[in-house]
N, C-alpha and C. Protein backbone atom coordinates (compact mmCIF):
# COMPACT_ATOMS: atom_id res chain seq x y z
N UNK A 1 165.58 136.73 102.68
CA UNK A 1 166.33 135.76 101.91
C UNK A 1 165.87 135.84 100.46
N UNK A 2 166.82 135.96 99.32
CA UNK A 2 166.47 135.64 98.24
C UNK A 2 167.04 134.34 97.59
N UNK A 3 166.28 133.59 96.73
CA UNK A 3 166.61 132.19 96.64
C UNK A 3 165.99 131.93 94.72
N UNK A 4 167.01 131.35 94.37
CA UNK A 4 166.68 130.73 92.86
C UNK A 4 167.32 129.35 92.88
N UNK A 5 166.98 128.64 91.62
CA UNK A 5 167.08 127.28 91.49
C UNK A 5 166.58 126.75 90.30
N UNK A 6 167.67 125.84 89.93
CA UNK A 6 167.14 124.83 88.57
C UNK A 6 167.44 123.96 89.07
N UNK A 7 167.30 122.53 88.33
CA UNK A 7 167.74 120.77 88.46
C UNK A 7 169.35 120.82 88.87
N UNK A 8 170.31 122.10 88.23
CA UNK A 8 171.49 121.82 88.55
C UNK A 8 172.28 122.43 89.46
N UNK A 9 171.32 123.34 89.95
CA UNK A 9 172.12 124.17 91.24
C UNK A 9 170.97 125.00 91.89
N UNK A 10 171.67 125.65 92.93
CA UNK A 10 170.03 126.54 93.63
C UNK A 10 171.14 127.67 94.53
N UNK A 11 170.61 128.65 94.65
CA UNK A 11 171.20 129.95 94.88
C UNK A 11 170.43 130.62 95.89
N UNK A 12 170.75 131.26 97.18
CA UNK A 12 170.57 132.07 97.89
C UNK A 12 171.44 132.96 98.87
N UNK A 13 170.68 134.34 98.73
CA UNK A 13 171.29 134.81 99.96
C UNK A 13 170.62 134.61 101.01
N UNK A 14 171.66 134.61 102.03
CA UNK A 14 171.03 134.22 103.38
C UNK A 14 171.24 134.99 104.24
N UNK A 15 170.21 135.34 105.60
CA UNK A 15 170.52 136.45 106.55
C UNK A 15 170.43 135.67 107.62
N UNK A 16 171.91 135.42 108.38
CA UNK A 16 171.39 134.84 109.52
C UNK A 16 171.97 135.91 110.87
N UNK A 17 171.13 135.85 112.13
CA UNK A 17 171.33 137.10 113.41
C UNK A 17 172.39 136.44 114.06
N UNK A 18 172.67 137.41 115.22
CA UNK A 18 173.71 137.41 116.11
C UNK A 18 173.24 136.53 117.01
N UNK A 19 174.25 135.39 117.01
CA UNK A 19 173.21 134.21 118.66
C UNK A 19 172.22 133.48 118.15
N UNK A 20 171.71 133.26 116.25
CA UNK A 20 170.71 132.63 115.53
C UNK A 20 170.99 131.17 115.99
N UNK A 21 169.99 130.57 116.42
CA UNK A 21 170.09 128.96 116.52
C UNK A 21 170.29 128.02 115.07
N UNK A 22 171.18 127.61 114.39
CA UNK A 22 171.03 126.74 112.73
C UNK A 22 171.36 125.65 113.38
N UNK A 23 170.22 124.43 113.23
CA UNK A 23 170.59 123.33 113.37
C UNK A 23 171.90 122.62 112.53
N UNK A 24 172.45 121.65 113.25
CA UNK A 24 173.81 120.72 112.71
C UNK A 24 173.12 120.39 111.31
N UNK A 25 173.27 120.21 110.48
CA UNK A 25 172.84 119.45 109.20
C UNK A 25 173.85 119.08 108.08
N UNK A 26 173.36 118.07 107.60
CA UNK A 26 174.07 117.48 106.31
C UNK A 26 173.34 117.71 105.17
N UNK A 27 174.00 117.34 103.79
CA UNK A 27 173.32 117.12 102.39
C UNK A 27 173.84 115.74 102.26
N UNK A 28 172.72 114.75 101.73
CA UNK A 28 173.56 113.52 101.18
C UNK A 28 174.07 113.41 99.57
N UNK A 29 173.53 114.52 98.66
CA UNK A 29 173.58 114.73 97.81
C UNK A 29 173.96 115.80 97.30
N UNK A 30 174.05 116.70 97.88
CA UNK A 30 174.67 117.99 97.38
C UNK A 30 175.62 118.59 97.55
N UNK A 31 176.68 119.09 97.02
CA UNK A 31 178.00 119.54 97.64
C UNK A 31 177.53 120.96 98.04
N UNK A 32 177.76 122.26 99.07
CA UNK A 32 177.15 123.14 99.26
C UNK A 32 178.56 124.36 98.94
N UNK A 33 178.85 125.61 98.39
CA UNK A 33 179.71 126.73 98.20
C UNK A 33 179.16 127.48 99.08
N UNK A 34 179.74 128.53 100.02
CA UNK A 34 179.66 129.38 100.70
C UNK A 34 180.41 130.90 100.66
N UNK A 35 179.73 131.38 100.50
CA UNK A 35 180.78 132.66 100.33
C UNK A 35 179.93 133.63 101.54
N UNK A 36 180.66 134.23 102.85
CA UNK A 36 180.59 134.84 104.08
C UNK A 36 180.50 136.66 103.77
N UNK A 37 179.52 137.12 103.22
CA UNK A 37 179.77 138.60 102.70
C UNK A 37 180.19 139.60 103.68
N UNK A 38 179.07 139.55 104.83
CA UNK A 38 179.52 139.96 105.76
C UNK A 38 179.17 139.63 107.13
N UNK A 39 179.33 140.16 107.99
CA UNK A 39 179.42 139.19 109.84
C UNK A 39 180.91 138.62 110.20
N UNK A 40 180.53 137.94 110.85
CA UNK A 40 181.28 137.07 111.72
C UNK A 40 181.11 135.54 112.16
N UNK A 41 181.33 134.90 112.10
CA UNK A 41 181.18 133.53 112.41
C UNK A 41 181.76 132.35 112.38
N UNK A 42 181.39 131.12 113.27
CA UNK A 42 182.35 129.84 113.24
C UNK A 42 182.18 128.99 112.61
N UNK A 43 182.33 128.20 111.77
CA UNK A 43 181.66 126.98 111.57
C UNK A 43 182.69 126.08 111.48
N UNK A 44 182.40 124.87 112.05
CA UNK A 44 183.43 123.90 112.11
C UNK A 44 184.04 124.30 113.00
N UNK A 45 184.41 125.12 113.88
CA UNK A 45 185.26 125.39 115.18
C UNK A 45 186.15 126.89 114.17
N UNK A 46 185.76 127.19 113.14
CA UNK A 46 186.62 127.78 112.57
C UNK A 46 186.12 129.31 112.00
N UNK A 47 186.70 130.40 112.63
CA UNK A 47 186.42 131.91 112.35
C UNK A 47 186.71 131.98 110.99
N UNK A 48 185.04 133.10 111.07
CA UNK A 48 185.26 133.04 109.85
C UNK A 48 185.03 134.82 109.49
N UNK A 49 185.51 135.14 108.29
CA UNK A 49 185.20 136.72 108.19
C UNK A 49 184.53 137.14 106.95
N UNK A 50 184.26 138.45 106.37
CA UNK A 50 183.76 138.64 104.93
C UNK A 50 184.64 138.63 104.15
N UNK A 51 184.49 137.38 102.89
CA UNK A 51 185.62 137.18 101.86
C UNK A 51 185.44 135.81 101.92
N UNK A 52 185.51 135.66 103.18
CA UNK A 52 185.72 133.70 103.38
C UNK A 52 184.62 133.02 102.66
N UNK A 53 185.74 131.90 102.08
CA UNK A 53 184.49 130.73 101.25
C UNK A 53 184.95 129.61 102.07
N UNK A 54 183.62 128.79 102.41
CA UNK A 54 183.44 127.68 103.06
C UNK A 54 182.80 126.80 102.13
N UNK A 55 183.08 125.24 101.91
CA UNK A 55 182.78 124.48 101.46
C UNK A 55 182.16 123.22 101.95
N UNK A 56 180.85 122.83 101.54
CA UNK A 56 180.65 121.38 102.99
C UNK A 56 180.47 120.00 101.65
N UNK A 57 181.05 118.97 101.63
CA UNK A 57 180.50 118.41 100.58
C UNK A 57 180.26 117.48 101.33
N UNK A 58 178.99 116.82 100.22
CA UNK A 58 178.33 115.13 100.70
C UNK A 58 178.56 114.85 102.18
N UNK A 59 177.73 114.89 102.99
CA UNK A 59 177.75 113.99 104.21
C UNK A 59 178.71 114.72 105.10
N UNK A 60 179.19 116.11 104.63
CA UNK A 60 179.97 116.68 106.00
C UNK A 60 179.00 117.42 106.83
N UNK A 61 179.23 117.50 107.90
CA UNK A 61 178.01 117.82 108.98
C UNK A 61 178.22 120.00 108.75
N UNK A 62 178.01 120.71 108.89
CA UNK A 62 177.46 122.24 108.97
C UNK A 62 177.12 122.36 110.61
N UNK A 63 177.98 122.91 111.02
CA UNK A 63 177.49 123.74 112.46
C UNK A 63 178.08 124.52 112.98
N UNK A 64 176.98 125.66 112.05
CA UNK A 64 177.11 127.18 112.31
C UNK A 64 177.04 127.87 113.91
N UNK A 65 177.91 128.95 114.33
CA UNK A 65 177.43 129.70 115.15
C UNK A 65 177.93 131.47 115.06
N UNK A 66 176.82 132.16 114.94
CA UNK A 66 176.96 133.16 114.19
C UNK A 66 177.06 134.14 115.28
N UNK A 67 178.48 134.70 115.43
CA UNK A 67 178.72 135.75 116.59
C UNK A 67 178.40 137.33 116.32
N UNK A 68 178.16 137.53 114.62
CA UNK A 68 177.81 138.72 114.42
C UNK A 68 176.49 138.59 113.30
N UNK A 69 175.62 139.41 112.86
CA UNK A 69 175.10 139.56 112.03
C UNK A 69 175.69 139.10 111.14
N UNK A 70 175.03 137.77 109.77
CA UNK A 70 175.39 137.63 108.95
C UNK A 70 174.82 137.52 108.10
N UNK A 71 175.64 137.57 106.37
CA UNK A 71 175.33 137.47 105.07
C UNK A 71 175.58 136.48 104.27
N UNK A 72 175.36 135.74 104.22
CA UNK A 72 175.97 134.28 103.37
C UNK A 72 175.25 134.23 101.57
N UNK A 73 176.12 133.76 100.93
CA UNK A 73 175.47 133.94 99.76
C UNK A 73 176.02 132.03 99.62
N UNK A 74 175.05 130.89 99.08
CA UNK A 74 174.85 129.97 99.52
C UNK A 74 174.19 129.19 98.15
N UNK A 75 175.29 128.57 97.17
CA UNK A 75 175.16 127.58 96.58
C UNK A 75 175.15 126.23 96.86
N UNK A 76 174.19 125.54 96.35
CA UNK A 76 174.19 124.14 96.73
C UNK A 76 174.19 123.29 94.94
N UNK A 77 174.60 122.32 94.71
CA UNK A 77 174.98 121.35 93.38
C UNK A 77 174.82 120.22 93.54
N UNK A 78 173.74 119.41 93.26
CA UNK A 78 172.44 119.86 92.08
C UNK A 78 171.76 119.91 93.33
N UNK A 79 170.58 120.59 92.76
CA UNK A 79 168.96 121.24 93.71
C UNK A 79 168.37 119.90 93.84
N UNK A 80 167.96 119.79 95.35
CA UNK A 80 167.73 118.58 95.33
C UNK A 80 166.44 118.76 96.53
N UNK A 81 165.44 119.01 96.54
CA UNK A 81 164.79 119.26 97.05
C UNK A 81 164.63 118.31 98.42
N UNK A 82 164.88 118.56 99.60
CA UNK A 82 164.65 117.66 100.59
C UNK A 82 165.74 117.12 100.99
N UNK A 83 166.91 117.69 100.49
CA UNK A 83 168.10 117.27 101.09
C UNK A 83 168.87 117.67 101.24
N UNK A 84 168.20 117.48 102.85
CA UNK A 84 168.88 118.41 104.22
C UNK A 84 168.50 117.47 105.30
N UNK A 85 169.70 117.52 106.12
CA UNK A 85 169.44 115.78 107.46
C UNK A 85 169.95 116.36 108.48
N UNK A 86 168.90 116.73 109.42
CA UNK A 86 169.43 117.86 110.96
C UNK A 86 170.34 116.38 112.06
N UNK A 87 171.15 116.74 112.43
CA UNK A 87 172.00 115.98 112.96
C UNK A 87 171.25 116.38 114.42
């Protein structure tokens, strides 16, 4: 994973495996951008492919399940250290 961050946003890529467990979670404060580079995966009940941007804002719940190897490149607005709430 590579990861950067200021007060107004925070940036990473993310590698998540085939069958990876990601807990349900929320932000109460942060709206999160998603962009799916490559893999396969559901979130929200909803396939997803490389290209796809997913969006979770304030208080929407995230629950990933990743059917192929994936690449997520993974903005969150503003960096807010500690906020993340596993459902």
């Amino acid at each position: 994973m590579s990861h950067d961050k200021t007060s107004d946003f925070e940036i990473g890529i993310l590698n998540h495996y085939k069958n990876e467990k990601w807990p349900k979670h929320f932000h109460k404060e942060a709206v999160e951008i998603n962009v799916l580079l490559s893999g396969k995966m559901i979130i929200n009940g909803k396939i997803l492919t490389p290209g796809n941007i997913f969006v979770f804002e304030k208080n929407e719940i995230a629950d990933p399940e990743f059917l192929e190897d994936c690449t997520i490149v993974c903005v969150k607005t503003p960096s807010i250290p500690g906020d993340k709430y596993e459902v």
